[in-house]
Protein backbone atom coordinates (compact mmCIF):
# COMPACT_ATOMS: atom_id res chain seq x y z
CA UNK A 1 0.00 0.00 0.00
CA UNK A 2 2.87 2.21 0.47
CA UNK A 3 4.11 1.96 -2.96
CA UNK A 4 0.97 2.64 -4.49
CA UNK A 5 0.23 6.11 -1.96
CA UNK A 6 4.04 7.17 -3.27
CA UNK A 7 2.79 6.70 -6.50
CA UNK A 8 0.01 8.84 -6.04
CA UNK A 9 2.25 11.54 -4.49
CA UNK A 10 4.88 11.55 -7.39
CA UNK A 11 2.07 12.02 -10.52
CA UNK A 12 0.08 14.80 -7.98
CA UNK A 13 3.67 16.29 -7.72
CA UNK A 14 4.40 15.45 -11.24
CA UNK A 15 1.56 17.66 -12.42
CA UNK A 16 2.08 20.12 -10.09
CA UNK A 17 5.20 21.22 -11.55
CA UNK A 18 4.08 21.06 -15.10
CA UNK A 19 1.09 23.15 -14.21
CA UNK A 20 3.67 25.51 -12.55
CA UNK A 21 5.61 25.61 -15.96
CA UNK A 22 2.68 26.04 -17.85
CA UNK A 23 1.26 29.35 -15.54
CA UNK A 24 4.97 30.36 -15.67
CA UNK A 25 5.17 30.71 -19.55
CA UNK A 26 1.87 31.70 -20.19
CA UNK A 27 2.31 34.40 -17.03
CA UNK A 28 5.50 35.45 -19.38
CA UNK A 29 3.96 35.63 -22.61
CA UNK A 30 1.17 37.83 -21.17
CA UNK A 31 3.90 40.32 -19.12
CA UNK A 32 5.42 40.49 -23.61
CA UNK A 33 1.95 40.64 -25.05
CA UNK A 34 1.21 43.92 -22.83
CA UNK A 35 4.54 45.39 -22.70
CA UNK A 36 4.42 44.98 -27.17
CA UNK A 37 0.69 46.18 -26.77
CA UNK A 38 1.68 49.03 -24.88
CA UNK A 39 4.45 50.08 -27.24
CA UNK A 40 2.00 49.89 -30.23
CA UNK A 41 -0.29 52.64 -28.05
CA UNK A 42 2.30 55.12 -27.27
CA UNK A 43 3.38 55.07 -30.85
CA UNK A 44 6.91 53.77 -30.37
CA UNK A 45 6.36 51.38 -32.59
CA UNK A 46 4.41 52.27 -35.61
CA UNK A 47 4.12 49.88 -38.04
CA UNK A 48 1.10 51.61 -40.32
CA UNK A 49 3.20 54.22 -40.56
CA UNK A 50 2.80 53.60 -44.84
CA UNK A 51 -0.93 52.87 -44.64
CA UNK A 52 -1.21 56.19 -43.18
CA UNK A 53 0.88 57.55 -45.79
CA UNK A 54 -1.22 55.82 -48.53
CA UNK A 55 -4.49 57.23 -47.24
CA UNK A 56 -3.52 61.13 -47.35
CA UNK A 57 -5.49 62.56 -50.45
CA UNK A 58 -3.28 62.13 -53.46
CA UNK A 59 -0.96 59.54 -51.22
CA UNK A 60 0.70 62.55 -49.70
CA UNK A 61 1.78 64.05 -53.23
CA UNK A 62 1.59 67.97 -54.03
CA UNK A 63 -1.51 68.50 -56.46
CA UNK A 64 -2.85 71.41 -57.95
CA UNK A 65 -5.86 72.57 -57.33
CA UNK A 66 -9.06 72.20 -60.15
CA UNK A 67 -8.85 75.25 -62.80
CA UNK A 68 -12.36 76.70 -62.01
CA UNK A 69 -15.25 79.02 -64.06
CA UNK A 70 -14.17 82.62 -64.52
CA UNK A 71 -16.80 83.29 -61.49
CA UNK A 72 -14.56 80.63 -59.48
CA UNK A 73 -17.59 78.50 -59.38
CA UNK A 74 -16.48 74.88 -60.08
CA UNK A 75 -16.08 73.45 -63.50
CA UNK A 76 -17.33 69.98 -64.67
CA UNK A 77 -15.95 66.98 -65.51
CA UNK A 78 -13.92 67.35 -69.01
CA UNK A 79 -15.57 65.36 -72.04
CA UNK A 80 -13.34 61.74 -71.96
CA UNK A 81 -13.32 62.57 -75.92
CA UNK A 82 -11.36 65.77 -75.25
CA UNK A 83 -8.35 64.03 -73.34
CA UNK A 84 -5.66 63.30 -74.65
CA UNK A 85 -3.35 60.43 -73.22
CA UNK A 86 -0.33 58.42 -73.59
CA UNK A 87 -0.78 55.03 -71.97
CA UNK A 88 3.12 53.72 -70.68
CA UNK A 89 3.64 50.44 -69.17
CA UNK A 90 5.58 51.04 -66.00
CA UNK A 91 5.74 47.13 -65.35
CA UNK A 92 7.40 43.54 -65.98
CA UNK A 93 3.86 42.67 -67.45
CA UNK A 94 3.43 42.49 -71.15
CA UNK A 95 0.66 44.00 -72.73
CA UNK A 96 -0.47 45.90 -69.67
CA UNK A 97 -0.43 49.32 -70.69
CA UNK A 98 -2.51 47.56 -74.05
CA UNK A 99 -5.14 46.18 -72.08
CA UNK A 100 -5.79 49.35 -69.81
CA UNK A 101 -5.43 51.77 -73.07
CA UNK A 102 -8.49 49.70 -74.58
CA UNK A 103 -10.25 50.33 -71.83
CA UNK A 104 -9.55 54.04 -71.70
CA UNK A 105 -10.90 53.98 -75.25
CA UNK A 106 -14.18 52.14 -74.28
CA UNK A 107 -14.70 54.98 -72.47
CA UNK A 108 -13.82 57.88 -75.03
CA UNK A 109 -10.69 58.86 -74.00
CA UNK A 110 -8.26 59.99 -76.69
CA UNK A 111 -5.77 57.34 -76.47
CA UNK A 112 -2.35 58.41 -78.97
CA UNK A 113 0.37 56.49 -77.85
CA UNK A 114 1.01 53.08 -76.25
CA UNK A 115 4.41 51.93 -75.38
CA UNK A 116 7.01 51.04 -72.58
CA UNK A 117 7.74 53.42 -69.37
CA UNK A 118 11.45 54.16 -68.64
CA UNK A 119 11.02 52.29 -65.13
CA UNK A 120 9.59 48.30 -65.50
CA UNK A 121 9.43 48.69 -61.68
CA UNK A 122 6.83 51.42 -60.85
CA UNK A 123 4.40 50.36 -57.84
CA UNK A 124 1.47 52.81 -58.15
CA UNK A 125 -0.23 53.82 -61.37
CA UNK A 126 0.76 57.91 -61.98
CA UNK A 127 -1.06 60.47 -64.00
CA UNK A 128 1.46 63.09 -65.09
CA UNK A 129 0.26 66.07 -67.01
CA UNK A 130 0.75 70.11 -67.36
CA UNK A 131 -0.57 73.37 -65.99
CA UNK A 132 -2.87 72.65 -69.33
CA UNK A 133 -4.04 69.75 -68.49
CA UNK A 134 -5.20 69.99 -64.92
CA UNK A 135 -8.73 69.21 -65.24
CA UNK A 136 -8.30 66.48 -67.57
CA UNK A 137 -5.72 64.78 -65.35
CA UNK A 138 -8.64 64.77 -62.53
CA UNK A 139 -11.18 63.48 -64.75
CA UNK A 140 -9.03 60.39 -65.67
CA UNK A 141 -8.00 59.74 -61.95
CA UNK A 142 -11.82 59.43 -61.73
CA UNK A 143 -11.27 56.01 -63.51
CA UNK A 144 -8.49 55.01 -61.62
CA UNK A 145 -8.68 55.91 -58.12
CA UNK A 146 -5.88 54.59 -56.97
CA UNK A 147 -3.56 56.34 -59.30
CA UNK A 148 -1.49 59.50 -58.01
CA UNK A 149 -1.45 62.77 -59.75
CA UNK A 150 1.87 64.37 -60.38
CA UNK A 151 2.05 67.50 -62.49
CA UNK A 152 4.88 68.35 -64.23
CA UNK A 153 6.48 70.91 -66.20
CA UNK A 154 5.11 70.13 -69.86
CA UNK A 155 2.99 73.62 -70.93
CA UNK A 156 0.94 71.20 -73.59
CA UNK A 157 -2.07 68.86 -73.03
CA UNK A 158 -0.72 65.35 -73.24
CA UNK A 159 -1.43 63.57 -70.08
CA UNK A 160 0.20 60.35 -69.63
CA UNK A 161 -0.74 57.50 -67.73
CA UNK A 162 2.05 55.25 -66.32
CA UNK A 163 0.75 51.71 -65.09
CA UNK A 164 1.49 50.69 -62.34
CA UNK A 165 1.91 47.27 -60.47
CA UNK A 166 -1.49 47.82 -58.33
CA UNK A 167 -3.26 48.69 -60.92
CA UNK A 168 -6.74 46.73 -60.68
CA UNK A 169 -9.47 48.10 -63.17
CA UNK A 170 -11.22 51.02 -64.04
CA UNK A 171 -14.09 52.54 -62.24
CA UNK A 172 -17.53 52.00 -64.30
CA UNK A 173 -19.69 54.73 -65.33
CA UNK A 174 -21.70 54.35 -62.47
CA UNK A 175 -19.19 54.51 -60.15
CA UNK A 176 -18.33 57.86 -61.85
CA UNK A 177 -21.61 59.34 -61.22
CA UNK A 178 -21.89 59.19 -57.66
CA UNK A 179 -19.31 62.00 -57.68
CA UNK A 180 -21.37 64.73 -59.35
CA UNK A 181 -21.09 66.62 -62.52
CA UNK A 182 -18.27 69.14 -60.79
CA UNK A 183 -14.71 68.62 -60.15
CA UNK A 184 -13.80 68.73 -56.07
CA UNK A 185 -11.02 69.86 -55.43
CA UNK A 186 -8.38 67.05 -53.60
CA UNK A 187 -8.22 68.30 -49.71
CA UNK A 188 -4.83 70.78 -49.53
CA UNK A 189 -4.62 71.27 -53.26
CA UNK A 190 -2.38 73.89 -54.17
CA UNK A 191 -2.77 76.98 -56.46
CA UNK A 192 -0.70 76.86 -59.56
CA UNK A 193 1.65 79.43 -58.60
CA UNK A 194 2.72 77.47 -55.31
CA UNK A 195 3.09 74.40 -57.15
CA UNK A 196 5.73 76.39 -59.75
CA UNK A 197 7.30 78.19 -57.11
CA UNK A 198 7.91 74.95 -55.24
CA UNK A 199 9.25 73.88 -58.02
CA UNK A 200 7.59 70.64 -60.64
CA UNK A 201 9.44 68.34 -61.97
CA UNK A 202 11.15 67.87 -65.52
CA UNK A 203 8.26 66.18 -67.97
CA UNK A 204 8.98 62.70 -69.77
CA UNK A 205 10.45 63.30 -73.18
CA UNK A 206 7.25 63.59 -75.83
CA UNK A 207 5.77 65.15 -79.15
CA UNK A 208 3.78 68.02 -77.88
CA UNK A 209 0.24 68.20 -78.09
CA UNK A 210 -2.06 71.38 -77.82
């Protein structure tokens, strides 16, 4: 009978320590869970620092403001038929900047020219056009809403449109709509004038178009 109540002891003793390790480690992964938890809330460490980047209007890229009526009333949308673009491929997929051009056209846009961007390796789709072009640059980001608007030094109205690797699709008609008939302005747009004086950057190499 003796063995048998030792027995007993040693597996009640037995699980004793391992429930000791177990409170132990858990005890120590909670004490790390809450001291990482508590970094996260004082902001030492930030890891959506680049979401929040990505969610400023125009992903936290200078943009001009909307050229408005002479009564600085805003202007509508420009006719799709009345822009002019250059599709570029700015990635390691073939045909790309093909497939969107096509469905630029389906949608009236003036498509001239379809060929290769300098840069196989650009992430997010870009718009670049001209003091010229300003309002037809924000009428085609209405289609892609997830492309960035950079204006650049060019005085004609070419607007290109690099693709980029996150490019998805285009927005429908519908989905243009809901927006109105009037161009709004992106939130902290700047005037021309502050955009030149700040300085815009040197325009892709192309045939002019006014």
């Amino acid at each position: 009978m003796a063995e048998q109540y030792d027995e007993r002891e040693a597996r009640k003793a037995y699980v004793r320590r391992r429930q000791k390790i177990v409170f132990s480690v858990t005890g120590a992964i909670l004490v790390v869970v809450l001291i990482v938890a508590s970094l996260f809330y004082t902001g030492v460490i930030n890891v959506n620092q680049k979401a929040k980047t990505v969610t400023k209007p125009n992903y936290g890229v200078a943009v001009p403001c909307a050229a408005k009526n002479e009564d600085g009333s805003a202007m509508k949308w420009s006719d799709n038929n009345s822009v002019i673009l250059r599709v570029r491929n700015g990635t390691e997929f073939s045909g790309l900047a093909g497939a969107v051009s096509e469905a630029l056209k389906d949608r009236q846009f003036d498509v001239r020219t379809v060929d290769n961007y300098t840069s196989s390796k650009v992430e997010r789709t870009t718009i670049y056009f001209g003091v010229n072009a300003i309002n037809p640059a924000y009428t085609v980001k209405e289609y892609i809403p997830d492309a960035v608007l950079v204006m650049d030094d060019r005085q004609d109205r070419l607007v290109d449109v690099v693709v980029g690797a996150t490019f998805n699709n285009l927005n429908t008609e519908k989905q243009i709509k809901k927006d109105g008939d009037t161009i709004k302005d992106f939130e902290g747009c700047k005037t021309v004038q502050e955009m030149q004086k700040a300085g815009l950057p040197k325009a892709a190499e192309h045939t002019a178009i006014n």
